[in-house]
PDB file of N, CA and C in Angstrom:
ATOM      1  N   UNK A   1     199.531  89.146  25.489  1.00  0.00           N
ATOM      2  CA  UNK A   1     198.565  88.726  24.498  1.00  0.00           C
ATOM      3  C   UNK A   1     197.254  89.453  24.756  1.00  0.00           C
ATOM      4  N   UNK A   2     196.907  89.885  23.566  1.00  0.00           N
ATOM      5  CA  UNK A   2     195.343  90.522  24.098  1.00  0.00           C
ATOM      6  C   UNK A   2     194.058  89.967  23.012  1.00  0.00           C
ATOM      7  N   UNK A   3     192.922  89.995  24.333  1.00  0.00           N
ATOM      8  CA  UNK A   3     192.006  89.076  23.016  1.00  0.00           C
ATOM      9  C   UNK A   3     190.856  90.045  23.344  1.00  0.00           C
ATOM     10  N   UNK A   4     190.118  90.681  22.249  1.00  0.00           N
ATOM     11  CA  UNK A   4     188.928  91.330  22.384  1.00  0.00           C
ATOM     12  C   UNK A   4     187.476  89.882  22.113  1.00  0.00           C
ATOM     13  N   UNK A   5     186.960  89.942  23.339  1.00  0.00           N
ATOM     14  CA  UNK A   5     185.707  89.289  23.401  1.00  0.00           C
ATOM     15  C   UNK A   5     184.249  90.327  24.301  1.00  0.00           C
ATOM     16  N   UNK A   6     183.380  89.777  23.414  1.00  0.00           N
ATOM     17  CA  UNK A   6     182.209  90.324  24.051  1.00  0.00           C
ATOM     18  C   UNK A   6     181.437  89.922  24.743  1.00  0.00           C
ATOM     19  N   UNK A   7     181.334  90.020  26.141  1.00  0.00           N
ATOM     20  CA  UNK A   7     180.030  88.879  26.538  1.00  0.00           C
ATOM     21  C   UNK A   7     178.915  89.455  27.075  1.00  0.00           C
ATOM     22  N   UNK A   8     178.133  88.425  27.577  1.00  0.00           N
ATOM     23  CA  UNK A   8     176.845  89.111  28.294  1.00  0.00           C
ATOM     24  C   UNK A   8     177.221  89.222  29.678  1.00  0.00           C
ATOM     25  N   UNK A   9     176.286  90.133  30.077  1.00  0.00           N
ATOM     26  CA  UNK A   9     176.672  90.261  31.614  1.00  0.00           C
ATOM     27  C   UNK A   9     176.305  88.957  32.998  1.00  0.00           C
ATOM     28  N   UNK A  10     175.869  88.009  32.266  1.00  0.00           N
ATOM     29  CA  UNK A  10     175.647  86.823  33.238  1.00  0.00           C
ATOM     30  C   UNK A  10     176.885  85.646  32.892  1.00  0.00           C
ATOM     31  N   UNK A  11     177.748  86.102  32.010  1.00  0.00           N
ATOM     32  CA  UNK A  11     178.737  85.136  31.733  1.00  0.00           C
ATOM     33  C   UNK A  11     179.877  85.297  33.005  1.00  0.00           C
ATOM     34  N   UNK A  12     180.852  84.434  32.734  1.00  0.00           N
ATOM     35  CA  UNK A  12     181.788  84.539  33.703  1.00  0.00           C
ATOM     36  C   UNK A  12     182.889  84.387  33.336  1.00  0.00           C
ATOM     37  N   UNK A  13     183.952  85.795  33.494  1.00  0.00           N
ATOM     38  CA  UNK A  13     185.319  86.223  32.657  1.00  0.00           C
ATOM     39  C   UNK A  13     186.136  84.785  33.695  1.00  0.00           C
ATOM     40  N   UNK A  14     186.417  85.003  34.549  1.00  0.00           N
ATOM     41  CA  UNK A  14     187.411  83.601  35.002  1.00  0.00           C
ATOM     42  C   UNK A  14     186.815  82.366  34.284  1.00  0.00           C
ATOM     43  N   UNK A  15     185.684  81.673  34.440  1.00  0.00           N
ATOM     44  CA  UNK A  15     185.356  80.577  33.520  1.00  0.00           C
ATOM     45  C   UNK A  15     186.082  80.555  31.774  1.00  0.00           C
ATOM     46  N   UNK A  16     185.929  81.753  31.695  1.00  0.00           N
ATOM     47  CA  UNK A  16     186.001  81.978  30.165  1.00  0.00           C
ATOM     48  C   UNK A  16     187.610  82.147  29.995  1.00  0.00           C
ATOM     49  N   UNK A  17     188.315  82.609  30.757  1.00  0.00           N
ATOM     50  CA  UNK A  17     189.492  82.647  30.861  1.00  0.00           C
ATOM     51  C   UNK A  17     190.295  81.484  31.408  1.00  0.00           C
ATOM     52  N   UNK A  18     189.664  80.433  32.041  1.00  0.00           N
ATOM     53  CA  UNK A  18     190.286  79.171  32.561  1.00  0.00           C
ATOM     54  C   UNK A  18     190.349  78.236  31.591  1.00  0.00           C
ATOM     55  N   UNK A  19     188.870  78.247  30.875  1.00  0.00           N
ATOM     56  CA  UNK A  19     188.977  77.342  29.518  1.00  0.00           C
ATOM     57  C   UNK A  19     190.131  77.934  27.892  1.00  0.00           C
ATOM     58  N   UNK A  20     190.224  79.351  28.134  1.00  0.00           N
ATOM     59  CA  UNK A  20     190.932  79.623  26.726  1.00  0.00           C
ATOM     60  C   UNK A  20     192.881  79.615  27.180  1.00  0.00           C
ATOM     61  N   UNK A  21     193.085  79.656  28.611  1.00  0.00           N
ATOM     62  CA  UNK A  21     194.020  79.225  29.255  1.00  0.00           C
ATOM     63  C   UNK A  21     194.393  78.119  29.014  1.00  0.00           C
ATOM     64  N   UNK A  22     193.469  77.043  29.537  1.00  0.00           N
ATOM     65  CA  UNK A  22     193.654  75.764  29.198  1.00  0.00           C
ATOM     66  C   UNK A  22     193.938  75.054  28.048  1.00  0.00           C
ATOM     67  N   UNK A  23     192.831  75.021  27.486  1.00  0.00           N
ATOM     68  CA  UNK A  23     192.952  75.022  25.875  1.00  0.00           C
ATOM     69  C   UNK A  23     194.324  75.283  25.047  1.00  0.00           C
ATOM     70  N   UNK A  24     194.668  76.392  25.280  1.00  0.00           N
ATOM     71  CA  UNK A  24     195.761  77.171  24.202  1.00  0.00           C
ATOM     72  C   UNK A  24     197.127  76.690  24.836  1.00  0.00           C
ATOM     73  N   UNK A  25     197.348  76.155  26.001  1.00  0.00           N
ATOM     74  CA  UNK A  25     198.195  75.502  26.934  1.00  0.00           C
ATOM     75  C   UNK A  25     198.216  74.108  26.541  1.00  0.00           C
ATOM     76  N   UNK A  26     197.149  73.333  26.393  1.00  0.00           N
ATOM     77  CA  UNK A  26     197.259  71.685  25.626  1.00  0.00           C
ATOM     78  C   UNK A  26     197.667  71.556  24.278  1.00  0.00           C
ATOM     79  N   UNK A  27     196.884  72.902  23.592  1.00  0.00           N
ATOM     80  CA  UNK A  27     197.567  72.899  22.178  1.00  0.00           C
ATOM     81  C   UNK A  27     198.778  73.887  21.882  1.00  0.00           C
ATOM     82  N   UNK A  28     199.703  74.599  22.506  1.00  0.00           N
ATOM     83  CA  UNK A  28     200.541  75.058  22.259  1.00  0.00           C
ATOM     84  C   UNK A  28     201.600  73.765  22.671  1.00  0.00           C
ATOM     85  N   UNK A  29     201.039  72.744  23.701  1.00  0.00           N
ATOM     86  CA  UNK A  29     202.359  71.866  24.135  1.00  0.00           C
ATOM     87  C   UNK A  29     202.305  70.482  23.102  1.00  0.00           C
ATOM     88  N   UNK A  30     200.839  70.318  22.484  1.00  0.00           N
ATOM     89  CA  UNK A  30     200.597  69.476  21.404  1.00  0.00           C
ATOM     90  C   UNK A  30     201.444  69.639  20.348  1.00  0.00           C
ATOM     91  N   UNK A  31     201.534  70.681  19.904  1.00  0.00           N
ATOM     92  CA  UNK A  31     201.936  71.392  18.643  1.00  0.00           C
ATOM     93  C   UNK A  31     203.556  71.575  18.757  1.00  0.00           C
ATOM     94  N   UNK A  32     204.296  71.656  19.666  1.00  0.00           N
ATOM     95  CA  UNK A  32     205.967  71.740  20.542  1.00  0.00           C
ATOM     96  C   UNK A  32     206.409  72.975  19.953  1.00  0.00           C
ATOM     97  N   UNK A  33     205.525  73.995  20.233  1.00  0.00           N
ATOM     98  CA  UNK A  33     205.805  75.170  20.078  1.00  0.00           C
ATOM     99  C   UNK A  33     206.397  76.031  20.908  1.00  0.00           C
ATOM    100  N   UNK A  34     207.188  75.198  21.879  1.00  0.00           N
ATOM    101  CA  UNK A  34     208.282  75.928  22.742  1.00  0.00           C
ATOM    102  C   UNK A  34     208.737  74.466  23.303  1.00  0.00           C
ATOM    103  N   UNK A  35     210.106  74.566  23.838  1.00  0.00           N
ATOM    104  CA  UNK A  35     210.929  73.431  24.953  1.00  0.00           C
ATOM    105  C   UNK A  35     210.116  73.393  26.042  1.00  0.00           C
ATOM    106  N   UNK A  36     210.469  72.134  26.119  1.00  0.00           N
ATOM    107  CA  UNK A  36     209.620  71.981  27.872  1.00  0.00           C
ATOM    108  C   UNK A  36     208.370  71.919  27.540  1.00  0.00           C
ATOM    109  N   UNK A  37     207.257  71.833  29.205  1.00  0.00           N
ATOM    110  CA  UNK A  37     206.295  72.221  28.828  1.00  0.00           C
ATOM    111  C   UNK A  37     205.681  73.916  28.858  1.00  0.00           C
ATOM    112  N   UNK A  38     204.888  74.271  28.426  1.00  0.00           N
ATOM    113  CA  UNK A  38     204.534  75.777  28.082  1.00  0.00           C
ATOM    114  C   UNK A  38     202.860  75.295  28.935  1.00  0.00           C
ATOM    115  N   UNK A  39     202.952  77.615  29.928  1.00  0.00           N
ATOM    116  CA  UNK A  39     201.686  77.433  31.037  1.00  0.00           C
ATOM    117  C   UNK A  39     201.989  78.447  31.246  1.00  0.00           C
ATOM    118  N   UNK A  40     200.768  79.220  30.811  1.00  0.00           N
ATOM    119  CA  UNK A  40     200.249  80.791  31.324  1.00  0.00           C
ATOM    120  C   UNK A  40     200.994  81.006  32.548  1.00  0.00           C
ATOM    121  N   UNK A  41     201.185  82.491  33.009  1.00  0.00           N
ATOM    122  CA  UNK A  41     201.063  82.800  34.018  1.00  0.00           C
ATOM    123  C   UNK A  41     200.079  82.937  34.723  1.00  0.00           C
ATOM    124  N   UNK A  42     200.384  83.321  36.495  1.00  0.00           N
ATOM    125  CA  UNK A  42     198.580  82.908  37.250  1.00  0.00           C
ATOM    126  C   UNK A  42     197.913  84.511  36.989  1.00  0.00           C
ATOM    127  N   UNK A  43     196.764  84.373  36.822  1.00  0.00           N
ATOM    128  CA  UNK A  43     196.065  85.784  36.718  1.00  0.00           C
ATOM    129  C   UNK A  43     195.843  86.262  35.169  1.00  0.00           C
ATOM    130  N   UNK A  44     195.173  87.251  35.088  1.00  0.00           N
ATOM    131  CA  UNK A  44     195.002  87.786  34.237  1.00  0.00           C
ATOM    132  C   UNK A  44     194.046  89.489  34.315  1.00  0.00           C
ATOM    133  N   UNK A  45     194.456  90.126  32.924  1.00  0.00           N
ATOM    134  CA  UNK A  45     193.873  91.652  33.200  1.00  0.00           C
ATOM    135  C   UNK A  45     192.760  91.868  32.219  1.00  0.00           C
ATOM    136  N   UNK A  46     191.661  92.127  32.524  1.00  0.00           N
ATOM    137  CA  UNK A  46     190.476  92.295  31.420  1.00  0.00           C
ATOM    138  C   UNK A  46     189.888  94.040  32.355  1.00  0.00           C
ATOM    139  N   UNK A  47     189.854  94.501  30.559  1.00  0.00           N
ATOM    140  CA  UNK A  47     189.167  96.027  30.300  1.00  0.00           C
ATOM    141  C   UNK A  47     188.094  96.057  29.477  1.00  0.00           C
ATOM    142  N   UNK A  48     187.291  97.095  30.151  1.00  0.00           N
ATOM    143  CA  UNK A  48     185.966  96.537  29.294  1.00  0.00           C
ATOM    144  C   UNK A  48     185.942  98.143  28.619  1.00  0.00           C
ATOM    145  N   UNK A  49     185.417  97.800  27.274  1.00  0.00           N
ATOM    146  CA  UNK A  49     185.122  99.104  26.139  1.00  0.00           C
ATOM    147  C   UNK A  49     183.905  99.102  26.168  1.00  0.00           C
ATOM    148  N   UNK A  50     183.100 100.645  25.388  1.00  0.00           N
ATOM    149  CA  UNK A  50     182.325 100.417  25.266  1.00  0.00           C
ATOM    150  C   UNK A  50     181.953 100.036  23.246  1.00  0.00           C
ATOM    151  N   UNK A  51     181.173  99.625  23.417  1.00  0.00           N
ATOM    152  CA  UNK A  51     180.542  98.940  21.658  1.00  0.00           C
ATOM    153  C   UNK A  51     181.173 100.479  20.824  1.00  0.00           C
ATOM    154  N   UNK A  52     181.323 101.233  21.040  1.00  0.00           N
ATOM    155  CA  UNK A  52     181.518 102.294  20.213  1.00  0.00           C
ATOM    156  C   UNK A  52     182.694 102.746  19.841  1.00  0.00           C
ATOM    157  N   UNK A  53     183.749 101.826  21.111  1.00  0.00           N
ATOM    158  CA  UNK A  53     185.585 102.207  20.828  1.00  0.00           C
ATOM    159  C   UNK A  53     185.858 100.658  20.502  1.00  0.00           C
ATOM    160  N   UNK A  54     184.731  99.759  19.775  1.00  0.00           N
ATOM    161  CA  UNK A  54     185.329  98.127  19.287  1.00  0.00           C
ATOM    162  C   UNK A  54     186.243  98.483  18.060  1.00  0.00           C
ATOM    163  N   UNK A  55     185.752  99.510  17.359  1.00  0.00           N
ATOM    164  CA  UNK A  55     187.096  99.715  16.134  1.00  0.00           C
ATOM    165  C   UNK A  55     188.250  99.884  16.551  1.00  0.00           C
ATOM    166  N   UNK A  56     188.460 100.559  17.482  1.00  0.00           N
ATOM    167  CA  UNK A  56     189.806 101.474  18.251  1.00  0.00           C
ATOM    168  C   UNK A  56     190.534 100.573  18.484  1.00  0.00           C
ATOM    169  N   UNK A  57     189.925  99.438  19.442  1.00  0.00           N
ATOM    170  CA  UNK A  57     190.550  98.438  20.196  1.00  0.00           C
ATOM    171  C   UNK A  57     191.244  97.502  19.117  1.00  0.00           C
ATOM    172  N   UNK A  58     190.155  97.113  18.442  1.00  0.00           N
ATOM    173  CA  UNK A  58     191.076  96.327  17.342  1.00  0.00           C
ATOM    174  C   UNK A  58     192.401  96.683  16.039  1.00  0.00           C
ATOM    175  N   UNK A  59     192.106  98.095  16.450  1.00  0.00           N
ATOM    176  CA  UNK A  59     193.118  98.405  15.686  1.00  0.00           C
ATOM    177  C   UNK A  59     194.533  98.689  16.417  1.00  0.00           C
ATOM    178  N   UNK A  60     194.436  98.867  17.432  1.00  0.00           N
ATOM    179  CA  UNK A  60     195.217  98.835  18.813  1.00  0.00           C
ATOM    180  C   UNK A  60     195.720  97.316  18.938  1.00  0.00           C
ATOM    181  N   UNK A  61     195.057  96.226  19.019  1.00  0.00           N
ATOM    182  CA  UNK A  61     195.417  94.920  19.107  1.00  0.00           C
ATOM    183  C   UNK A  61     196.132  94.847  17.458  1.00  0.00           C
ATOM    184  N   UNK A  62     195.464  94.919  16.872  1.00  0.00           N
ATOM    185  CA  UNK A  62     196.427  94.398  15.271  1.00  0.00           C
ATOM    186  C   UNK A  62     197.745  95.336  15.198  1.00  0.00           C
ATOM    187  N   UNK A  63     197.862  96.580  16.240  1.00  0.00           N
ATOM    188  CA  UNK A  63     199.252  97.436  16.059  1.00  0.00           C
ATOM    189  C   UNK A  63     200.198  97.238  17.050  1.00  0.00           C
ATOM    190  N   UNK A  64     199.825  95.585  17.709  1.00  0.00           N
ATOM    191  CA  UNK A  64     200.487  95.223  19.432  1.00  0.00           C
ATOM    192  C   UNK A  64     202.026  95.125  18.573  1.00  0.00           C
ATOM    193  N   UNK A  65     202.139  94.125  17.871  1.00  0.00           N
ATOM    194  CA  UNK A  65     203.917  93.395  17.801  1.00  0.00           C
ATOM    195  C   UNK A  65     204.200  95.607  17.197  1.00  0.00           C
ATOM    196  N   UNK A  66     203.935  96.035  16.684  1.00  0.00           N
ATOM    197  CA  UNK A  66     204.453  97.285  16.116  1.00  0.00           C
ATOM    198  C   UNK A  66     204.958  98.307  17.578  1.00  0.00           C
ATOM    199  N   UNK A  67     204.344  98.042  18.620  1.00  0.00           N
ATOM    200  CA  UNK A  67     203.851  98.894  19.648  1.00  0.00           C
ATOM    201  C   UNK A  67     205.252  98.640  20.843  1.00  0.00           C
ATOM    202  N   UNK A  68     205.754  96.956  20.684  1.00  0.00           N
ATOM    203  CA  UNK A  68     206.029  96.228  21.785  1.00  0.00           C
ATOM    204  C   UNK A  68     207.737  96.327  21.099  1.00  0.00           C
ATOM    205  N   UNK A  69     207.836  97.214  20.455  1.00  0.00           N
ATOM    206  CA  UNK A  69     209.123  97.050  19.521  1.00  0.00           C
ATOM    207  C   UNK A  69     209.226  98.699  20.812  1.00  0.00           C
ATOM    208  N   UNK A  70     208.521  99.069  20.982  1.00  0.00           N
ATOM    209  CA  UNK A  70     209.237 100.815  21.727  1.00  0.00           C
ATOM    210  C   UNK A  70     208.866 100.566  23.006  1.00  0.00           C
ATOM    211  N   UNK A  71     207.672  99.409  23.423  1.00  0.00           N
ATOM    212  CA  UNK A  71     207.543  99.157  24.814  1.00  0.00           C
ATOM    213  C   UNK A  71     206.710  98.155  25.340  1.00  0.00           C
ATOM    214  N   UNK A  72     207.812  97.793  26.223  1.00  0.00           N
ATOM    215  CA  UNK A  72     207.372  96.410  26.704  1.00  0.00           C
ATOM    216  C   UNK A  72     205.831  96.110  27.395  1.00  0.00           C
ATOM    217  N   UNK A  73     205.203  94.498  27.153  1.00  0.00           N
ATOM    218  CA  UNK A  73     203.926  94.754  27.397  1.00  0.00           C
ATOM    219  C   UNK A  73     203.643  94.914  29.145  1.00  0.00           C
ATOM    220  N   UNK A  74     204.565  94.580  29.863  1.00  0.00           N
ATOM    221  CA  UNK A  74     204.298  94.672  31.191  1.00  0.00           C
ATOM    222  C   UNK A  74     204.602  96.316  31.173  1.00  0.00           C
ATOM    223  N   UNK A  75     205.192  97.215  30.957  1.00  0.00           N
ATOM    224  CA  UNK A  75     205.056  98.809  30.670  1.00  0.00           C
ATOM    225  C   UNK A  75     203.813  98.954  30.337  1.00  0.00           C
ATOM    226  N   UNK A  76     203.514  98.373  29.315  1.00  0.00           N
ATOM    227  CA  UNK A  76     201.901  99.121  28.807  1.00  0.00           C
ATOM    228  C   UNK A  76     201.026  98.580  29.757  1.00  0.00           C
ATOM    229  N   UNK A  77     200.924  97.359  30.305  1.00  0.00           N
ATOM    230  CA  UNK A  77     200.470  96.738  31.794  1.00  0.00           C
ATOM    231  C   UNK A  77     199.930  97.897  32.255  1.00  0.00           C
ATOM    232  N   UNK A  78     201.084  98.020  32.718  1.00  0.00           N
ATOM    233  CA  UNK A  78     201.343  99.102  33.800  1.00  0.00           C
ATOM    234  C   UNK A  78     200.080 100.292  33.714  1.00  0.00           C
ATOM    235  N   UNK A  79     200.407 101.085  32.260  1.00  0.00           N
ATOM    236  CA  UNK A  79     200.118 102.115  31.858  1.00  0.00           C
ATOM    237  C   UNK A  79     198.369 101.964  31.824  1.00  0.00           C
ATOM    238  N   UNK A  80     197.754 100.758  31.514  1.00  0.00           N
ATOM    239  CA  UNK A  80     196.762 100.296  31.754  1.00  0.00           C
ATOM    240  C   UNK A  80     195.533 100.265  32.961  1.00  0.00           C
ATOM    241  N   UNK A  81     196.908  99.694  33.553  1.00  0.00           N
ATOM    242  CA  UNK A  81     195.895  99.598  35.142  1.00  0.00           C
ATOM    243  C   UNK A  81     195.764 101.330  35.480  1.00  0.00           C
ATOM    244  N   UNK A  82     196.938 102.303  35.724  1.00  0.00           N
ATOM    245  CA  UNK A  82     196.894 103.374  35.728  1.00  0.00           C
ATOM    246  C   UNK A  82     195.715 104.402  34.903  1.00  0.00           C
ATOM    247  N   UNK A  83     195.429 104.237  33.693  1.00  0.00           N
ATOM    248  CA  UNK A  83     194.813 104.686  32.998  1.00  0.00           C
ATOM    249  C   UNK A  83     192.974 104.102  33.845  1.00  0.00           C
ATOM    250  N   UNK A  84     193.100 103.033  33.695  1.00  0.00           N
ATOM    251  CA  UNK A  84     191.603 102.196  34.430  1.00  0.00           C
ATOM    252  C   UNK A  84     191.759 102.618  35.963  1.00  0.00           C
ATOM    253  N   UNK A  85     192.696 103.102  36.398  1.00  0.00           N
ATOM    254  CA  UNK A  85     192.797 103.669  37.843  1.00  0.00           C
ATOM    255  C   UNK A  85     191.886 102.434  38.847  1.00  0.00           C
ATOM    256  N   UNK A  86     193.282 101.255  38.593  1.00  0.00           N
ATOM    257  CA  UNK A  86     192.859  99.866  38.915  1.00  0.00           C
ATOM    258  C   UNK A  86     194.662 100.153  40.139  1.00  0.00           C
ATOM    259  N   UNK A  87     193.906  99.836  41.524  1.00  0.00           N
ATOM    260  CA  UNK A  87     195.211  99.999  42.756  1.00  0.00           C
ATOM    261  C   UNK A  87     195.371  98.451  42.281  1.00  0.00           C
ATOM    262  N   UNK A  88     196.570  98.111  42.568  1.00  0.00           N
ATOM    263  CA  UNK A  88     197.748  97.265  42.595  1.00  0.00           C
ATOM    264  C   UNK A  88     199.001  97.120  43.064  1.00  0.00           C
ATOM    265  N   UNK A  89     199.355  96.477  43.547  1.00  0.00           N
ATOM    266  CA  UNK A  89     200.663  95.948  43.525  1.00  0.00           C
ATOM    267  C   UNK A  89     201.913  95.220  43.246  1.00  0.00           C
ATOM    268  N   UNK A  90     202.990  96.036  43.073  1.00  0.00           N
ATOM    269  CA  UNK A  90     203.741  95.476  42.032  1.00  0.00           C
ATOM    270  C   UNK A  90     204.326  93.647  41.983  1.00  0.00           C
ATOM    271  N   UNK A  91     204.268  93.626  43.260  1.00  0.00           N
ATOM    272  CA  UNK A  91     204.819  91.837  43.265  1.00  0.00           C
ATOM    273  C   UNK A  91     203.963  91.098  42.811  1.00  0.00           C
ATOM    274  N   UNK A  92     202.306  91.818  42.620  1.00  0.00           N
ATOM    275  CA  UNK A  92     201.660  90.728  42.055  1.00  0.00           C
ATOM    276  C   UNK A  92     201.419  90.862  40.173  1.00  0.00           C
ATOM    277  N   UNK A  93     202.343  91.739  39.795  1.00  0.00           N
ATOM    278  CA  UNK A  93     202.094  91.826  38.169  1.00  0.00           C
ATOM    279  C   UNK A  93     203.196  90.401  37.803  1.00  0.00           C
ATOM    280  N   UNK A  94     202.570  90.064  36.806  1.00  0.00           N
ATOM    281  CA  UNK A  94     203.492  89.104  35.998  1.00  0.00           C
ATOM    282  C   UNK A  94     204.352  89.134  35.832  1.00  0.00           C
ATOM    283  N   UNK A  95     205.780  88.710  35.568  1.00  0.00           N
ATOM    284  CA  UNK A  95     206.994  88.704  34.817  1.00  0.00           C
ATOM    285  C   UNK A  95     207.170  88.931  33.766  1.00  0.00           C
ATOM    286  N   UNK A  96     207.957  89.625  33.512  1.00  0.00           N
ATOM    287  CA  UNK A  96     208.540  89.848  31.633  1.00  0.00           C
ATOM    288  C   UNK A  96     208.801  88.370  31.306  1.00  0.00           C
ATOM    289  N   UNK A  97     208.537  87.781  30.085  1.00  0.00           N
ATOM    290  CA  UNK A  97     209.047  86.486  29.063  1.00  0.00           C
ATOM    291  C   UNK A  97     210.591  86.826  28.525  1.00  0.00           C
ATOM    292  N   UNK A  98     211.087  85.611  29.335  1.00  0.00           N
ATOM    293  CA  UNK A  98     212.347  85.433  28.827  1.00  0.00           C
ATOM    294  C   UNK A  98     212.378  84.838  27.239  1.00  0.00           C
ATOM    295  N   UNK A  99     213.008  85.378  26.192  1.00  0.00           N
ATOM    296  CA  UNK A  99     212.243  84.209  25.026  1.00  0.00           C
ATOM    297  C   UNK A  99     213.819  83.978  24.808  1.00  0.00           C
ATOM    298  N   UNK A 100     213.519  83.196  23.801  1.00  0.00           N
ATOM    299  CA  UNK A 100     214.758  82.137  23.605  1.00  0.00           C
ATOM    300  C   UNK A 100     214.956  82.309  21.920  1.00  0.00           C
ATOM    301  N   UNK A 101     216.159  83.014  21.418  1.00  0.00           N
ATOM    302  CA  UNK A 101     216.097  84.150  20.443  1.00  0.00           C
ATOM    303  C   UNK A 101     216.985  82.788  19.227  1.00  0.00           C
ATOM    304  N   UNK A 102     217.028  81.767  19.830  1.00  0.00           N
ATOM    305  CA  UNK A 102     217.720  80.584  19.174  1.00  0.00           C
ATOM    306  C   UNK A 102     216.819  79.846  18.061  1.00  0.00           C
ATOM    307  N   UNK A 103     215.161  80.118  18.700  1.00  0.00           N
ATOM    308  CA  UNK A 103     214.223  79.124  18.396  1.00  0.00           C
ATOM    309  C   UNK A 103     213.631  79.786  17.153  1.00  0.00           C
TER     310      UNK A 103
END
């Protein structure tokens, strides 16, 4: 999932990411928009643009489901951190989503 937000530089991306975590986690399990209960994985990846590639990005986000049909988002993950020349390790990237092709 990718969300373009802008903040100021005294805000705080984990705060901001614990509450839209949370949030979208009470109302995705409100709503029984999956079996069981439904909960992010731990972590998360934020890239920062500058004001001048905000068109790019969003047109990049509105072309994700088109994108994820030739490659998977933990691939583009990948391709991400590489590109941001962000070191990592692989046991700590997320899991691929098993989805449930019934529902």
């Amino acid at each position: 999932m990718y969300i373009l937000i802008g903040m100021r530089p005294n805000q705080s991306l984990s705060d901001l990411m614990q509450d839209i975590k949370g949030d979208s986690s009470k109302w995705i399990n409100q709503k029984g928009f999956v079996r069981g209960k439904f909960s992010w994985q731990d972590g998360y990846g934020a890239f920062s643009y500058s004001k001048s590639h905000v068109d790019k990005v969003i047109d990049y986000i509105k072309n994700q489901e088109t994108k994820h049909r030739k490659k998977s988002f933990l691939e583009e993950y990948r391709e991400f951190l590489e590109k941001f020349e962000v070191t990592y390790e692989e046991r700590y990237l997320f899991k691929e989503i098993q989805y449930d092709r019934e529902r």
